[in-house]
Structures are given as structure tokens and as C-alpha cells.
C-alpha atoms as a PDB file:
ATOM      1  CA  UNK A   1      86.062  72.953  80.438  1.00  0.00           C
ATOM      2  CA  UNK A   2      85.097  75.855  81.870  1.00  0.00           C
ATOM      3  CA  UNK A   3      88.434  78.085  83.979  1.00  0.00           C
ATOM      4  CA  UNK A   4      87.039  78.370  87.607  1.00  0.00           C
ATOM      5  CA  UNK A   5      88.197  81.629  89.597  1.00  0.00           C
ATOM      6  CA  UNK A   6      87.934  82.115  92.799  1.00  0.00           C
ATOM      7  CA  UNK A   7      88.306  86.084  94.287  1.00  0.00           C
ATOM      8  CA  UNK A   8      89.046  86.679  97.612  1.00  0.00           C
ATOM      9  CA  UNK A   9      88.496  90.589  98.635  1.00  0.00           C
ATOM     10  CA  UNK A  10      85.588  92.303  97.731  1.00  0.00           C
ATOM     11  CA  UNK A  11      86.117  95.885  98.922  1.00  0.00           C
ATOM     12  CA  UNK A  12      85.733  98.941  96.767  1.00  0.00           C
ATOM     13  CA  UNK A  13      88.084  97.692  94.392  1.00  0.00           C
ATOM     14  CA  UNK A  14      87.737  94.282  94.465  1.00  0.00           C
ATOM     15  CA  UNK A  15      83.656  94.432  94.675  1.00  0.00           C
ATOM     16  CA  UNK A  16      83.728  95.561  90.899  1.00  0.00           C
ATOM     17  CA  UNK A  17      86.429  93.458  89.676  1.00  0.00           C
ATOM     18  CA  UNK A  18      84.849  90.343  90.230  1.00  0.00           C
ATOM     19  CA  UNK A  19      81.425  91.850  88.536  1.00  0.00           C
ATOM     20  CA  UNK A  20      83.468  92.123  85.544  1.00  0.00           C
ATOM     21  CA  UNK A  21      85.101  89.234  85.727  1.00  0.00           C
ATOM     22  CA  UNK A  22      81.751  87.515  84.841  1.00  0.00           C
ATOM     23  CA  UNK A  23      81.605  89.628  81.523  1.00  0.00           C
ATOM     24  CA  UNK A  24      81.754  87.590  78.707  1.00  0.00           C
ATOM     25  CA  UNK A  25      80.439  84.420  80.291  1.00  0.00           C
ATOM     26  CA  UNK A  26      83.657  82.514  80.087  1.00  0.00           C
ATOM     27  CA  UNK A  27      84.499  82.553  83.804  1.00  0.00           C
ATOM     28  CA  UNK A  28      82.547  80.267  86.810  1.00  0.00           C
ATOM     29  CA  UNK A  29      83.680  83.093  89.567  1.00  0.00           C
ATOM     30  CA  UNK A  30      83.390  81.942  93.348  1.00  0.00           C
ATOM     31  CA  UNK A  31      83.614  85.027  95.319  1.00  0.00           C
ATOM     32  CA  UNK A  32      84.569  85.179  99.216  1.00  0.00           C
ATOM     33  CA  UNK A  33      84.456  88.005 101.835  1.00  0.00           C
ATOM     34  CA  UNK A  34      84.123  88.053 105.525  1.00  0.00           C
ATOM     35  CA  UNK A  35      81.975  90.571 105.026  1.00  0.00           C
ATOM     36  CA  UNK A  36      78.519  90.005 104.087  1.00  0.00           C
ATOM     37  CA  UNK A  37      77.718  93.288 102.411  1.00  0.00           C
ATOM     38  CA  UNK A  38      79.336  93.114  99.288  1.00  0.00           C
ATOM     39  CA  UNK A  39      77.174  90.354  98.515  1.00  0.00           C
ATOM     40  CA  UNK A  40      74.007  92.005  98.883  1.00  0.00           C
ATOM     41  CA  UNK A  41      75.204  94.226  95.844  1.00  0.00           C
ATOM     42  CA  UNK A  42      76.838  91.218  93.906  1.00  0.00           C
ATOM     43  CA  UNK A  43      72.872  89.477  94.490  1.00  0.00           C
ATOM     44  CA  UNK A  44      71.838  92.372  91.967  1.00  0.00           C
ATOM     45  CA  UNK A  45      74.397  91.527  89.314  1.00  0.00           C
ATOM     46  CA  UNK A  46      73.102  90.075  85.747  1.00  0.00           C
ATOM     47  CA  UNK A  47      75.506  86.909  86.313  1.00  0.00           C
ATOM     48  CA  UNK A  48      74.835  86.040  89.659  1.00  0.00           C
ATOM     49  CA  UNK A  49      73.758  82.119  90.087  1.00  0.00           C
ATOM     50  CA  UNK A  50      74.663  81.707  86.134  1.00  0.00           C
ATOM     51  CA  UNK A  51      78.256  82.224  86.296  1.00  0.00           C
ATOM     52  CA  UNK A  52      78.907  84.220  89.960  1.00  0.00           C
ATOM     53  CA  UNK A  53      78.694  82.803  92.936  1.00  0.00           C
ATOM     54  CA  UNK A  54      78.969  82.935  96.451  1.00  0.00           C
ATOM     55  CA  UNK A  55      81.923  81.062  98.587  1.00  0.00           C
ATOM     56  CA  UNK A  56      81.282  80.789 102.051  1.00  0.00           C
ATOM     57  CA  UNK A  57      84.908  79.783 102.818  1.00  0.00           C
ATOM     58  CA  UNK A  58      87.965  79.493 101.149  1.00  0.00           C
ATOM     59  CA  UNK A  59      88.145  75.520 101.099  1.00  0.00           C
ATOM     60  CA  UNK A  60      85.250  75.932  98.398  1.00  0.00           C
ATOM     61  CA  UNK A  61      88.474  77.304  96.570  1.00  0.00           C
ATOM     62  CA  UNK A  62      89.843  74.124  96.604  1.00  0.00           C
ATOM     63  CA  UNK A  63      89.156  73.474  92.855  1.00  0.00           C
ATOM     64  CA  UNK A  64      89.604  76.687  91.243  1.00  0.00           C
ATOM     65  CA  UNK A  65      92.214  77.197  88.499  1.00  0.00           C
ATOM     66  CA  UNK A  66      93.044  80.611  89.091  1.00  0.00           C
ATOM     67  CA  UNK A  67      92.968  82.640  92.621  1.00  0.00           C
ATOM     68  CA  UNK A  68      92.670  86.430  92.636  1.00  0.00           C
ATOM     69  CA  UNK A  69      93.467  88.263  95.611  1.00  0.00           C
ATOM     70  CA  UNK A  70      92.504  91.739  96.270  1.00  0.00           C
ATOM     71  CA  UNK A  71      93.382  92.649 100.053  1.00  0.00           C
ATOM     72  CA  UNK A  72      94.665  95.988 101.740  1.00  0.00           C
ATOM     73  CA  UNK A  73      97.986  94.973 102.450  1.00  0.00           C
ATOM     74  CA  UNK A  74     100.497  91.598 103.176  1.00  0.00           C
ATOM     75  CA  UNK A  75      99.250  90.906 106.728  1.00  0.00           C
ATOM     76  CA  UNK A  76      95.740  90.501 105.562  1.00  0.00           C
ATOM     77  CA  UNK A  77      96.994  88.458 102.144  1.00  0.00           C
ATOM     78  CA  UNK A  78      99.923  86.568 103.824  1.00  0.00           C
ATOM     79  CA  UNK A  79      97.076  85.253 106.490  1.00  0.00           C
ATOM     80  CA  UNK A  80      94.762  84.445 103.920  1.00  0.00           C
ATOM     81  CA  UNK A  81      97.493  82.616 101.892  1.00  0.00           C
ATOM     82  CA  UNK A  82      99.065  80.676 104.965  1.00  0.00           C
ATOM     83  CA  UNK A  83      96.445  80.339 107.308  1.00  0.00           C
ATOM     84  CA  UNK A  84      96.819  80.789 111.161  1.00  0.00           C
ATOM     85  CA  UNK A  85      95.679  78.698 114.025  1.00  0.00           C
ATOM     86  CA  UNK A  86      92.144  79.015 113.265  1.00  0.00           C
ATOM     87  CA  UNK A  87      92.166  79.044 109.653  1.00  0.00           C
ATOM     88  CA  UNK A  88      93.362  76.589 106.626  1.00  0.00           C
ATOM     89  CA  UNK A  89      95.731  78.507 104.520  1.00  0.00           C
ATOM     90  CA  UNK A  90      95.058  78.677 100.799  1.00  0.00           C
ATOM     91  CA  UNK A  91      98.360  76.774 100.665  1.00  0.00           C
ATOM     92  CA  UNK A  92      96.651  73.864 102.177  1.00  0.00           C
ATOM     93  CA  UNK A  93      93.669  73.881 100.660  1.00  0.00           C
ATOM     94  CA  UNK A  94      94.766  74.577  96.581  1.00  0.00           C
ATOM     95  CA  UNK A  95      95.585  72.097  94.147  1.00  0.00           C
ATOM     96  CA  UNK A  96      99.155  72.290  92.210  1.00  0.00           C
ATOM     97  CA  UNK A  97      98.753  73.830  89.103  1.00  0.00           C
ATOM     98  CA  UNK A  98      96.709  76.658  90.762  1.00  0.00           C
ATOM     99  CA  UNK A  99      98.554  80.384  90.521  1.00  0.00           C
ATOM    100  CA  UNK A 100      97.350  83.067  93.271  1.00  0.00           C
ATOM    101  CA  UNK A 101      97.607  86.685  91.402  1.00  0.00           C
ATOM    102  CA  UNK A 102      97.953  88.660  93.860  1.00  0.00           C
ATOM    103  CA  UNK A 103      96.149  92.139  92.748  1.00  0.00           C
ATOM    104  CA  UNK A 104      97.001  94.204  95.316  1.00  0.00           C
ATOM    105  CA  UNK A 105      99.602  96.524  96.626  1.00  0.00           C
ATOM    106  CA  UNK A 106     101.326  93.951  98.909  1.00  0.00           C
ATOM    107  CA  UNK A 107     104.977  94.416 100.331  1.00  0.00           C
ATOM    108  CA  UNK A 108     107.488  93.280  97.398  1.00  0.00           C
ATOM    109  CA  UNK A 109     109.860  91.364 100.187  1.00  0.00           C
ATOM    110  CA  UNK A 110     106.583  89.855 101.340  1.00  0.00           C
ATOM    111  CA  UNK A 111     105.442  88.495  97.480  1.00  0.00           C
ATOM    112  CA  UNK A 112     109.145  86.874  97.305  1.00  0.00           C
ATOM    113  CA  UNK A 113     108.907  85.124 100.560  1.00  0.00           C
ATOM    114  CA  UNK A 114     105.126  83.747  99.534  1.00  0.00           C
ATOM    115  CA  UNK A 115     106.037  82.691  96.469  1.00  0.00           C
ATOM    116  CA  UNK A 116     109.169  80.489  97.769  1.00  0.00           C
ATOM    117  CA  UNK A 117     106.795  79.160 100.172  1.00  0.00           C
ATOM    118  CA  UNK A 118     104.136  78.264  97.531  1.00  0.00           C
ATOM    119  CA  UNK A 119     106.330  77.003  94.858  1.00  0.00           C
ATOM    120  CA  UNK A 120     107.291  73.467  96.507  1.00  0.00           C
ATOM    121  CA  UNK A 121     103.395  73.393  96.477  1.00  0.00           C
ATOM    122  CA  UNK A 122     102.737  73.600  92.863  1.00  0.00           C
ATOM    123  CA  UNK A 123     101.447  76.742  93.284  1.00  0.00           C
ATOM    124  CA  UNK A 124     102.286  79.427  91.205  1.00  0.00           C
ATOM    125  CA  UNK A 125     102.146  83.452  92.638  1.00  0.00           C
ATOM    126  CA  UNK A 126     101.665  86.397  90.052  1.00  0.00           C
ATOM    127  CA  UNK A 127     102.005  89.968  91.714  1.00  0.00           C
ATOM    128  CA  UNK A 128      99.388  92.464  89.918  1.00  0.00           C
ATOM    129  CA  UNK A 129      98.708  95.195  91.520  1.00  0.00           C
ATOM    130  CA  UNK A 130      96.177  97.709  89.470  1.00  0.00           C
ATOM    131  CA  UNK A 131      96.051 101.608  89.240  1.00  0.00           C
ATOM    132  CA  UNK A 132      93.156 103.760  88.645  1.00  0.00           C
ATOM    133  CA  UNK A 133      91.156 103.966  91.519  1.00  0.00           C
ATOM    134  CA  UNK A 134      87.456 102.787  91.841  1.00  0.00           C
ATOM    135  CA  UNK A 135      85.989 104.456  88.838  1.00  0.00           C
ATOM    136  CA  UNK A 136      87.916 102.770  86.830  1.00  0.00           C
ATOM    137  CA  UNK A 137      87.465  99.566  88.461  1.00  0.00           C
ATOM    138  CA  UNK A 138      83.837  99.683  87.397  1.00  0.00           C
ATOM    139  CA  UNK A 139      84.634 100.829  84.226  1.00  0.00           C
ATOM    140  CA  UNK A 140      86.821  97.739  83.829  1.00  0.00           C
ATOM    141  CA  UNK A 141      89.937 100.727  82.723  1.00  0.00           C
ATOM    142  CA  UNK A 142      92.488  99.648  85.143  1.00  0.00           C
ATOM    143  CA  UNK A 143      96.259  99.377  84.723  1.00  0.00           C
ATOM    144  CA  UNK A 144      97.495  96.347  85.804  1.00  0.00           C
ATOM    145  CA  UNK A 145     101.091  95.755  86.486  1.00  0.00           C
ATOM    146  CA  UNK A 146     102.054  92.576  86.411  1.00  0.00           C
ATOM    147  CA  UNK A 147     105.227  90.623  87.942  1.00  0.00           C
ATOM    148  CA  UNK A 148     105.978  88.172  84.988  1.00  0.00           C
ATOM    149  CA  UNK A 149     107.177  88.348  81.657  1.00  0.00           C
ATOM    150  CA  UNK A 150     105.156  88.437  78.098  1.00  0.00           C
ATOM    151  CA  UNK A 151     105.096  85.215  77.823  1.00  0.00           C
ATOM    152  CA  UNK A 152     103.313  84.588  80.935  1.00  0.00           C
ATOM    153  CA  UNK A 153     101.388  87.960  80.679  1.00  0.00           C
ATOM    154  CA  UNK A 154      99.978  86.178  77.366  1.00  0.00           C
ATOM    155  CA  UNK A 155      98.750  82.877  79.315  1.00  0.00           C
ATOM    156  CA  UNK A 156      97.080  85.412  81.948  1.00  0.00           C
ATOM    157  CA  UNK A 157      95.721  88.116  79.370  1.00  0.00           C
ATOM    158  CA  UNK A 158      92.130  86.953  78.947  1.00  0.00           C
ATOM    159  CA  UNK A 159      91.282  87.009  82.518  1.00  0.00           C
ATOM    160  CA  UNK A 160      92.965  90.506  83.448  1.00  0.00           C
ATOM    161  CA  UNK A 161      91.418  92.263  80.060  1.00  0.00           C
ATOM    162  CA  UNK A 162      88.227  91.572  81.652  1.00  0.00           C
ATOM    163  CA  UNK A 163      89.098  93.873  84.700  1.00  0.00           C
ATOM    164  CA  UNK A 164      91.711  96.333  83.031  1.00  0.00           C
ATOM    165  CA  UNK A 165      92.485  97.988  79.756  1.00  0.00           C
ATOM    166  CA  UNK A 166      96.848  98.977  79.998  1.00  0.00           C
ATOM    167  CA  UNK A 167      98.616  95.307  81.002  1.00  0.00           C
ATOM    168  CA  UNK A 168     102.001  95.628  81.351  1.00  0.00           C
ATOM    169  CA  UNK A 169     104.730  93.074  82.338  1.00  0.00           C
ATOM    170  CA  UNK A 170     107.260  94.535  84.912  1.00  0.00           C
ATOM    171  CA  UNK A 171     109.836  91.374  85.084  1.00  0.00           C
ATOM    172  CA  UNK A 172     110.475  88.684  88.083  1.00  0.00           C
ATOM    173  CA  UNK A 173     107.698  88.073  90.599  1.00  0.00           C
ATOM    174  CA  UNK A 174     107.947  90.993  93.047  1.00  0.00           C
ATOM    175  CA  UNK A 175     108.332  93.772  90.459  1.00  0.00           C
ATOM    176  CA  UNK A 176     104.605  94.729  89.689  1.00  0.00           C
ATOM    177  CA  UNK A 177     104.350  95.238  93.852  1.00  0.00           C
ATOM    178  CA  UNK A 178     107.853  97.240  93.816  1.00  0.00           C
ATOM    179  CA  UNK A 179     106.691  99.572  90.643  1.00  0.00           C
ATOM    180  CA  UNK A 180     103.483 100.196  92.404  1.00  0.00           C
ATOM    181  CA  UNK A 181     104.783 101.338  95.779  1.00  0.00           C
ATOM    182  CA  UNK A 182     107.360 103.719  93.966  1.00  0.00           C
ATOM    183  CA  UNK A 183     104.347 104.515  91.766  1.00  0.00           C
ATOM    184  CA  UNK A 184     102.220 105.705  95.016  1.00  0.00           C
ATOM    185  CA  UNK A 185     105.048 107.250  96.101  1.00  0.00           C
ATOM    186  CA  UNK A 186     105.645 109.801  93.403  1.00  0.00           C
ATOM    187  CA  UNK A 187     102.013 110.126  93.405  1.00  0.00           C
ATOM    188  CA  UNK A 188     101.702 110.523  96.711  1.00  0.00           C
ATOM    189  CA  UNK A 189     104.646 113.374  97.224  1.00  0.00           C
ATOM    190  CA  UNK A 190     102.970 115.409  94.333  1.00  0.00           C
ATOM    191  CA  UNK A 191      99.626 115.296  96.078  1.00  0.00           C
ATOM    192  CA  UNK A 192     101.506 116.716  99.297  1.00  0.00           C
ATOM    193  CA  UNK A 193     103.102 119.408  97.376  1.00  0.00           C
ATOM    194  CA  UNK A 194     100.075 120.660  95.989  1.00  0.00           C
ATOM    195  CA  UNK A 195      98.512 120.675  99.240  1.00  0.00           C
ATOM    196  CA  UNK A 196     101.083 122.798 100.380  1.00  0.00           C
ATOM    197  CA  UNK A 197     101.505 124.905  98.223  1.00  0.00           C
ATOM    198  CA  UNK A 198      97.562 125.254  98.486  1.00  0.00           C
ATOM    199  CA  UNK A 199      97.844 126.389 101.727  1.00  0.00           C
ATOM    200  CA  UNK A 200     100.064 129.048 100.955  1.00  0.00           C
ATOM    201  CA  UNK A 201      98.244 130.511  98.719  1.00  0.00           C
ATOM    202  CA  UNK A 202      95.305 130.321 100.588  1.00  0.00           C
ATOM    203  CA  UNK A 203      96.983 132.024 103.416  1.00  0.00           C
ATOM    204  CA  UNK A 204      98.067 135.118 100.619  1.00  0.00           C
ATOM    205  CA  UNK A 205      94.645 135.375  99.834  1.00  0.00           C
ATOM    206  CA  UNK A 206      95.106 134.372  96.159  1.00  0.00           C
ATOM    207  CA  UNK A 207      92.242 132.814  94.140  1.00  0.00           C
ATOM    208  CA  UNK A 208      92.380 129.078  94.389  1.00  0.00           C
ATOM    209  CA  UNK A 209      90.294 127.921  91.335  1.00  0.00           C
ATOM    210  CA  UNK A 210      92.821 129.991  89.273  1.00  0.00           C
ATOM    211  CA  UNK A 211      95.767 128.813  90.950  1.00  0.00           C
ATOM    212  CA  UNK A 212      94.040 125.507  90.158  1.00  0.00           C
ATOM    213  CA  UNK A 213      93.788 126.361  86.916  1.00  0.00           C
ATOM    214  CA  UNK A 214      97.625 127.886  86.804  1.00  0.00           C
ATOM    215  CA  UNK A 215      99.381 124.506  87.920  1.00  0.00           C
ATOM    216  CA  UNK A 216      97.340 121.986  85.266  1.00  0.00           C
ATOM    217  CA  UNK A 217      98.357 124.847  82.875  1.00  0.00           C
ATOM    218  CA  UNK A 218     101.516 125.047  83.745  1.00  0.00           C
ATOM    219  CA  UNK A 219     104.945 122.810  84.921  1.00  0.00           C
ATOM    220  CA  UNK A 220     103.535 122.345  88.388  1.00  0.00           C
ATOM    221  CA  UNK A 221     100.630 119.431  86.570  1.00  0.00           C
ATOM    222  CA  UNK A 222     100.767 116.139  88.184  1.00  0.00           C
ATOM    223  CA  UNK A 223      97.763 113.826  88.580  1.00  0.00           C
ATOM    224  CA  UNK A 224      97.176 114.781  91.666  1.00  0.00           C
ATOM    225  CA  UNK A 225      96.693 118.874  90.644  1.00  0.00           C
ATOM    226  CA  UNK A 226      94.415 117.048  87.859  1.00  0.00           C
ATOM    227  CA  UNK A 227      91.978 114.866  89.875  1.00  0.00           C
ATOM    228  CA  UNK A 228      91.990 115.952  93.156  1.00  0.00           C
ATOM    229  CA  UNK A 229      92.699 119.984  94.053  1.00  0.00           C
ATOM    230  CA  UNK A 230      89.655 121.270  92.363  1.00  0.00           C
ATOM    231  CA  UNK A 231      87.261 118.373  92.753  1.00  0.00           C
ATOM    232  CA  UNK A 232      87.877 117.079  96.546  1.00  0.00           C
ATOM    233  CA  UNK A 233      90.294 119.931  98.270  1.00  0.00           C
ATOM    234  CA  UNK A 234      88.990 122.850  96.929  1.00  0.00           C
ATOM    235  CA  UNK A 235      85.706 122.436  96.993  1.00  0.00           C
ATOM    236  CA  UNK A 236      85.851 120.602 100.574  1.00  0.00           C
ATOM    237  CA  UNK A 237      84.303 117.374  99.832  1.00  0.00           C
ATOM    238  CA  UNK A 238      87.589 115.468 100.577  1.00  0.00           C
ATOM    239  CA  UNK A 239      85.647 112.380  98.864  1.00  0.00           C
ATOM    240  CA  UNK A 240      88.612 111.398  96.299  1.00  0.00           C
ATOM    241  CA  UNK A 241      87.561 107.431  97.121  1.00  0.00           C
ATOM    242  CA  UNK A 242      91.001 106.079  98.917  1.00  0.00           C
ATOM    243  CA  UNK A 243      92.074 105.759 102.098  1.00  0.00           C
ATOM    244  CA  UNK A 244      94.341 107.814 103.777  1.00  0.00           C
ATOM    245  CA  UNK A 245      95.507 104.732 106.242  1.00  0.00           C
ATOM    246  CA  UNK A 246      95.824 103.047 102.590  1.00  0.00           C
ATOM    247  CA  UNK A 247      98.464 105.554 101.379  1.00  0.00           C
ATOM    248  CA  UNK A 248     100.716 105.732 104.509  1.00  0.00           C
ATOM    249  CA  UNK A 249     100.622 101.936 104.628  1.00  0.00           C
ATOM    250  CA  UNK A 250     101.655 102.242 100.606  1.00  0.00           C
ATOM    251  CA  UNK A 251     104.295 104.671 101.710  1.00  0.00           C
ATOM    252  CA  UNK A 252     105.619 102.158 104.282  1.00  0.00           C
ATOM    253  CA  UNK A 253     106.193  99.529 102.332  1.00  0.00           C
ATOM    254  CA  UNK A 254     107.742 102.399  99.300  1.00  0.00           C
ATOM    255  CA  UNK A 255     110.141 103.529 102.363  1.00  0.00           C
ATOM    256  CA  UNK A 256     111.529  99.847 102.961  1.00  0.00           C
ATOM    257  CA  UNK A 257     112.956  99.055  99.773  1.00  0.00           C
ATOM    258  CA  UNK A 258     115.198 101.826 100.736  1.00  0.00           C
ATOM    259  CA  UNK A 259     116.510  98.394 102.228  1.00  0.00           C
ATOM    260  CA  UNK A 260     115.905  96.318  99.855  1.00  0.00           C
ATOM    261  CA  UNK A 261     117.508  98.207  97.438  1.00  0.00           C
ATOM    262  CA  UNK A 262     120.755  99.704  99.421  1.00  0.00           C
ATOM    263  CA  UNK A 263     119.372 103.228  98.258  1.00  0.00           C
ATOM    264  CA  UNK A 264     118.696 106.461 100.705  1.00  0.00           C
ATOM    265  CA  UNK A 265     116.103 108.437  99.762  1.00  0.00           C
ATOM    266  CA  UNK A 266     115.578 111.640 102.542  1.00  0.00           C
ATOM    267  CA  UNK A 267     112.373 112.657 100.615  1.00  0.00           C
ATOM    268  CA  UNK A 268     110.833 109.264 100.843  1.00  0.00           C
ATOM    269  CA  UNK A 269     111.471 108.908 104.420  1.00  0.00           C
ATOM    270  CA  UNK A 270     110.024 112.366 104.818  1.00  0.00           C
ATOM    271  CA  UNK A 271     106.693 111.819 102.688  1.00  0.00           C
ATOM    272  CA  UNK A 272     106.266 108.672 104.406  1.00  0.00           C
ATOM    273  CA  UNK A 273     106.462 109.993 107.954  1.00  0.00           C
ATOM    274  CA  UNK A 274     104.396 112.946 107.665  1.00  0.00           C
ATOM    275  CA  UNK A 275     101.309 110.494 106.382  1.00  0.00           C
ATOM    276  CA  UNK A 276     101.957 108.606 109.228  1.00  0.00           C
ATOM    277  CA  UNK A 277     101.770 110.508 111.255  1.00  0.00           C
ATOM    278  CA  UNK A 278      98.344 112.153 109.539  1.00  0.00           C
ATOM    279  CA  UNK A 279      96.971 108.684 109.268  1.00  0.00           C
ATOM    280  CA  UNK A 280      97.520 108.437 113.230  1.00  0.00           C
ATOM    281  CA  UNK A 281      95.727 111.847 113.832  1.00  0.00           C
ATOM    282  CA  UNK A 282      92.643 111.566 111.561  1.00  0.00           C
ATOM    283  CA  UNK A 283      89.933 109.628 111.891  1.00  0.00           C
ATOM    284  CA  UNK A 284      89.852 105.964 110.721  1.00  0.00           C
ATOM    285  CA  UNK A 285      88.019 106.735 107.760  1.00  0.00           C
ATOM    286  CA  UNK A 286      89.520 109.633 106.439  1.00  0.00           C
ATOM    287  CA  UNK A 287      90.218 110.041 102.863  1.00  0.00           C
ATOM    288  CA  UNK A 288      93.560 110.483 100.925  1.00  0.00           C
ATOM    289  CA  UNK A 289      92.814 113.914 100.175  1.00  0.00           C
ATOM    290  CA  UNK A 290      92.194 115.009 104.237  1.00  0.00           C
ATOM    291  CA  UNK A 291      96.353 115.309 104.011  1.00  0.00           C
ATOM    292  CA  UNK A 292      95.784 118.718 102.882  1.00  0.00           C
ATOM    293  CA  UNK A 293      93.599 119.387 106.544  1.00  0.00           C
ATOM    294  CA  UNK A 294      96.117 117.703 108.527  1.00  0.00           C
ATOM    295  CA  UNK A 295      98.630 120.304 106.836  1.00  0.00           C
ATOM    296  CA  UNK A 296      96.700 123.272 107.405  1.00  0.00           C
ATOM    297  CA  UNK A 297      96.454 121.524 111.356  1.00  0.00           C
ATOM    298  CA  UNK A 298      99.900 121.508 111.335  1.00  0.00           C
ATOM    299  CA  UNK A 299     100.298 125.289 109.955  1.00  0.00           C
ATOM    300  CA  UNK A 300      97.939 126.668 112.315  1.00  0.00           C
ATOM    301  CA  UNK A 301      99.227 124.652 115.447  1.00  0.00           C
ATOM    302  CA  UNK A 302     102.715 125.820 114.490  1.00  0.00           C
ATOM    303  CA  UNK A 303     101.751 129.655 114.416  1.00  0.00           C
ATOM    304  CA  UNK A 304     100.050 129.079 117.979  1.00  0.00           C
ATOM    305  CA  UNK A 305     102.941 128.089 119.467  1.00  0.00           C
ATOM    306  CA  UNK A 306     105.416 130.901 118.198  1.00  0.00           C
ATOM    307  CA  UNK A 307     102.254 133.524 119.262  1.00  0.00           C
ATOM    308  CA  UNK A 308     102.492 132.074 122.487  1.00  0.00           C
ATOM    309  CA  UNK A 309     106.471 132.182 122.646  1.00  0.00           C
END
């Protein structure tokens, strides 16, 4: 019998994921977006009408083993997963048996309170969020954490080695979502300290490219200093392909399990505010990377007012 997946999400992330899924043949993948967009480039791919297909709405679901969801945060999954007054929930609509793997980087507190929910159901929840950005969603490279343990991680391993290289199990359900939001975190707070410290160099009139150069050879390296100073910041494209409203909603849901967990954490708080507060004062669509503009903003705006004192 042929496993029948159904993927909800196709955004730049998702879009590829579900290509891939399709690789080897063994998959019947029912795609389903509000959007009709993503479609027109799924029309193009070599499985579509052999083993990828279209869903037009998510009670065409109802027979699917597995469901993968790949949404921008909890609101968006939760109302996908319980319906609202308009809508029939995927909790209404799924047959027990079925597990929801939840791909991406939903609130942890959220994930526990779902999976309570669909559990009486029959309806198992995996949290798996993925790192690696879009690149190596096409490329089928991601690293997916997932919130299980081996044993499970083996029963789900042929379907997420399709879309992802690095699987790792991170424990109870909940733990893949709470890794990744600490994960964004640190990554996060190192992109913000290279941007700063950007700045001030700029303003001293040093050589960026070599200062570049100086923190990737030197203890100051981080991802961020890797991928995104010289490519995106430096050269002014500020195209790194992620959201900036995407990391301070990340950051958000990092800053609450300061709750969760009974643990303070000033520099959290901190990070978290200051891309909220960028995410409020830059267009919509700005990328990740525009953090370093809002800092210069902030730098410039700053020296106006003590001119003007």
C-alpha cells in the first residue's frame, strides 16, 4: 500500500519540501495552500499528477497516513489543526492512527497543549522543526530536529531523509520546537552583534571586507559573520531569504520559556525586544538581515538628538 502524505504550507520552505518529498516515488503527496501560486511552480515538477497532487481543502486529508505541517507560527498551525467557526479542524477531519509532524518553529507550550488535545483522537503530533534556510530546502540538506525518541525517529526516518540530511531526536514532544527557538536565539544575538559591531567600524572608517575577513578568521566567527556580513550586509543586498517579522516572532516564543522554564535571561529579553521593535518599524517584507539598517537608524537618530540637546 502506498503511505499517503498530505502537506499543508507551501511557502519558501515548505514549497520545496514537498517537491522532494515525491523523490523516490514512494510517497502519493496531496499538497494544500490557500495560496494559489505555489502551485503554478509545483505544475512544473517531474512528479506532478504521478505521485503529487493538488488538495483543494484539507478534508481531502481525510485519508492520509502522515500530515506535514509547515506554517509561520502556532496561530496559523493551531487554526489549521483545530479549525474555527468557518473551518473543519484537521482534528475533525483525520483518521486515528494519523500523526501531524509539525515542521515548523511553533511555540513549545503551544505543541504540548495540541498534542493533549489530539491524543484522545488517535492522533499522534511529532514537533520537527528544520534548520538551514531555503537553499537547503531545495537541496533536500536540512536539519531536522525532531521531538521523539530513536525509536520513533526510526518509524519516521524514510519520510524526513527525503527532505533533510542531519535527523536528530531531541526527547518528549515539545523539545525539537524548544531547541529551535533557543537555536534562533543564539543565532539571532550573534547576527545582532555583528551588526553592531559593523557599524562601528564603519563609523571609524575601517575596511569592512577585512574586518569581514578578521571575525571568520578569528574568535568573533559565528554563522551569522559566515553567511550573512559579506554576502547580504556588506554588499547591501539585504536578500539573506528570511523574514525579519519571522525572527522576532522566533524570538518571542525563545523569550517565553523564560516562563516555562523558571529561568531569567536579561540578554534574551533584550535581543528579543530590539527585533520587535525593528520588525514594527520596517516594512512588512523586510529581510532578517535589514536589523543591521534599523541599527544604524537607531545610531544616527540617537546622535540627532544629543546634537540638538
Amino acid at each position: 500500500m502506498t503511505t499517503s502524505i498530505g502537506f499543508i504550507g507551501l511557502g519558501m520552505m515548505g514549497l520545496p519540501m514537498a517537491g522532494n518529498l515525491t523523490r523516490n516515488g514512494t510517497y502519493h503527496v496531496l499538497a494544500y495552500d490557500l495560496n494559489a501560486q505555489p502551485f503554478e511552480v509545483l505544475s512544473r515538477h517531474a512528479s506532478w499528477g504521478v505521485n503529487l497532487f493538488k488538495a483543494d481543502s484539507l478534508a481531502q486529508l481525510e485519508s492520509c497516513n502522515y500530515i506535514i505541517v509547515m506554517l509561520p507560527n502556532s496561530t496559523v498551525t493551531n487554526r489549521v489543526i483545530e479549525g474555527d467557526d468557518a473551518t473543519q479542524g484537521l482534528i475533525d477531519i483525520l483518521q486515528p492512527g494519523t500523526t501531524i509532524i509539525d515542521m515548523g518553529s511553533s511555540n513549545p507550550s503551544e505543541t504540548l497543549r495540541l498534542c493533549r488535545l489530539l491524543a484522545p483522537r488517535g492522533i499522534q503530533l511529532v514537533d520537527a522543526p528544520v534548520s538551514g534556510a531555503v537553499a537547503k530546502a531545495v537541496s533536500a540538506q536540512l536539519t531536522i530536529m525532531v521531538g521523539c525518541d530513536e525509536e520513533r525517529l526510526n518509524d519516521l526516518r524514510p519520510i524526513l531523509e527525503q527532505i533533510g540530511t542531519s535527523l536528530v531526536a531531541t526527547g518528549g514532544i515539545a523539545s525539537a520546537h524548544t531547541m529551535k527557538a533557543l537555536n534562533n536565539y543564539v543565532y539571532a544575538a550573534g547576527l545582532l552583534a555583528a551588526c553592531e559591531a559593523l557599524n562601528i567600524a564603519e563609523s571609524l572608517g575601517l575596511d569592512l571586507s577585512v574586518f569581514s575577513y578578521i571575525l571568520n578568521s578569528s574568535s568573533g566567527r559565528n554563522v551569522a559573520t559566515e553567511t550573512k556580513l559579506e554576502q547580504f550586509i556588506i554588499s547591501g543586498t539585504y536578500s539573506g531569504g528570511f523574514s525579519l517579522g519571522l525572527q522576532a516572532k522566533d524570538l518571542k516564543t525563545a523569550a517565553s520559556l523564560q516562563e516555562m522554564s523558571g529561568v531569567k535571561a536579561a540578554q534574551l529579553t533584550a535581543c528579543a525586544d530590539l527585533w520587535s521593535q525593528a520588525a514594527a518599524r520596517l516594512p512588512a517584507d523586510a529581510d532578517n538581515t535589514e536589523i543591521h539598517k534599523y541599527l544604524r537608524l537607531m545610531s544616527e537618530t540617537q546622535r540627532e538628538r544629543e546634537a540638538a540637546q
